[in-house]
Protein backbone atom coordinates (compact mmCIF):
# COMPACT_ATOMS: atom_id res chain seq x y z
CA UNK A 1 -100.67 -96.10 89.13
CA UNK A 2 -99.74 -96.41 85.45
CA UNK A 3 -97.63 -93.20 84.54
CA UNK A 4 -97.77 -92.00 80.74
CA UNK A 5 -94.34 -90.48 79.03
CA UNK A 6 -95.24 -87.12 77.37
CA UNK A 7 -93.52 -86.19 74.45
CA UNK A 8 -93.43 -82.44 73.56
CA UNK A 9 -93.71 -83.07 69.42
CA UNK A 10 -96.60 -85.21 69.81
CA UNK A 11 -99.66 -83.28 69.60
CA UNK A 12 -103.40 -83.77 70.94
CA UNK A 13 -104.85 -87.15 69.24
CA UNK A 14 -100.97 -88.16 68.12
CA UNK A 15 -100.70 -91.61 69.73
CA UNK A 16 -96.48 -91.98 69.85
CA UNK A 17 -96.61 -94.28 67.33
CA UNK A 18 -94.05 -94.06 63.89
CA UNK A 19 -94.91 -91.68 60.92
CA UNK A 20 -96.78 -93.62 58.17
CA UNK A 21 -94.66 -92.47 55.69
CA UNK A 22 -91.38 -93.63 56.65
CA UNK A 23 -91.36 -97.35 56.32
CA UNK A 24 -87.87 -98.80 56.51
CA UNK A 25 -88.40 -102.18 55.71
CA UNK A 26 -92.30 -102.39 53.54
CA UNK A 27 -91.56 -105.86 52.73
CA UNK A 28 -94.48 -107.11 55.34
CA UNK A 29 -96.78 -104.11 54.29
CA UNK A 30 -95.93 -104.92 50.46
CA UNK A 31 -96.99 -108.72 51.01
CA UNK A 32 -100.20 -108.00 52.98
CA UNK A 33 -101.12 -105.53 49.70
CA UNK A 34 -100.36 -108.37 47.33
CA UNK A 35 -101.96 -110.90 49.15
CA UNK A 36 -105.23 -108.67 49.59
CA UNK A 37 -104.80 -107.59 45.82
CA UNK A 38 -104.80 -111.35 44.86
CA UNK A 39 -107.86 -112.24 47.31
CA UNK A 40 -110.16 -109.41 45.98
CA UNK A 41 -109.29 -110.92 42.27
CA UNK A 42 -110.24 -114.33 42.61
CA UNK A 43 -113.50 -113.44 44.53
CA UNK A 44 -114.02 -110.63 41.62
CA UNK A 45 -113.52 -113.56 38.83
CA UNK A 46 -115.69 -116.03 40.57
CA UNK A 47 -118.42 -117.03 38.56
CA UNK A 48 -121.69 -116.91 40.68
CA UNK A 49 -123.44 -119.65 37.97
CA UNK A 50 -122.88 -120.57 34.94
CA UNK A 51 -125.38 -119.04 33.29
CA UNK A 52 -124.36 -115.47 34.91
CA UNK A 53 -120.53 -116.63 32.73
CA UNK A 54 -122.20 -117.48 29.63
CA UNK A 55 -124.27 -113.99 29.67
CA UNK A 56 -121.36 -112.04 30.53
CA UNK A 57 -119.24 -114.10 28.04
CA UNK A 58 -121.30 -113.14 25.66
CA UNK A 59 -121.74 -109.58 25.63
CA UNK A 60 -117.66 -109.32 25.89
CA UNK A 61 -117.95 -111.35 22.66
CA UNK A 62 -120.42 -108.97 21.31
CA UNK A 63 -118.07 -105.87 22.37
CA UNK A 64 -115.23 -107.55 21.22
CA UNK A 65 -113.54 -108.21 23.87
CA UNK A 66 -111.87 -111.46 25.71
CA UNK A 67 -113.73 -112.13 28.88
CA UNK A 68 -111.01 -110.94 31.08
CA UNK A 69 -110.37 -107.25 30.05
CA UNK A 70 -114.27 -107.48 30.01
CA UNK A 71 -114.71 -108.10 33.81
CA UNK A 72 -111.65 -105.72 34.31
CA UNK A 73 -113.57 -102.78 32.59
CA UNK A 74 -116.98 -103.65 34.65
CA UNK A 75 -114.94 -103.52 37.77
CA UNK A 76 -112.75 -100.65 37.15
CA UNK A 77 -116.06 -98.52 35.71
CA UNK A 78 -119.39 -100.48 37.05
CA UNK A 79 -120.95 -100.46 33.50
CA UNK A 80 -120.86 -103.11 31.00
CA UNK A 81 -119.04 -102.24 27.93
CA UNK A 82 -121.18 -102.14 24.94
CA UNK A 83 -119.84 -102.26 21.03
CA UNK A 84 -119.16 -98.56 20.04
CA UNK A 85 -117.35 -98.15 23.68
CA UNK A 86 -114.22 -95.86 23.43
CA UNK A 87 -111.30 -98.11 24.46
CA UNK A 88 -110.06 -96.93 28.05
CA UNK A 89 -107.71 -94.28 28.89
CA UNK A 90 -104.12 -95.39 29.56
């Protein structure tokens, strides 16, 4: 019979484990968040055609903007910048 250790500060639904908040050593936790980070970009910048590039190229051109900081505001707001856009807030 498998016997459980109770531990009077651990409440109902606490399972034992560490407190989230106090990571000693993040260094494996900070390179799983890069790696992830770096993932998501390159499948974010991944052109699905060419023709899908040369459309979106274009209308960056047309808002005067570099492709890159276009595809960063479409990700970061879901709508494709237009010409009299307000640059975004820093």
């Amino acid at each position: 019979m498998m016997q459980f250790k109770y531990s009077p500060g651990a409440g109902i639904g606490h399972n034992g484990g560490p407190p989230l908040d106090e990571d000693e050593d993040p260094t494996g936790k900070l390179l799983f968040v890069k790696w992830a980070w770096t993932r998501a970009r390159k499948a974010a910048f991944a052109a699905s055609s060419r023709d899908i590039m040369m459309f979106r190229l274009a209308r960056a051109e047309a808002a005067g903007l570099d492709y890159d900081e276009y595809m960063l505001r479409l990700l970061d707001t879901g709508r494709y910048s237009q010409a009299g856009d307000e640059p975004p807030r820093s």
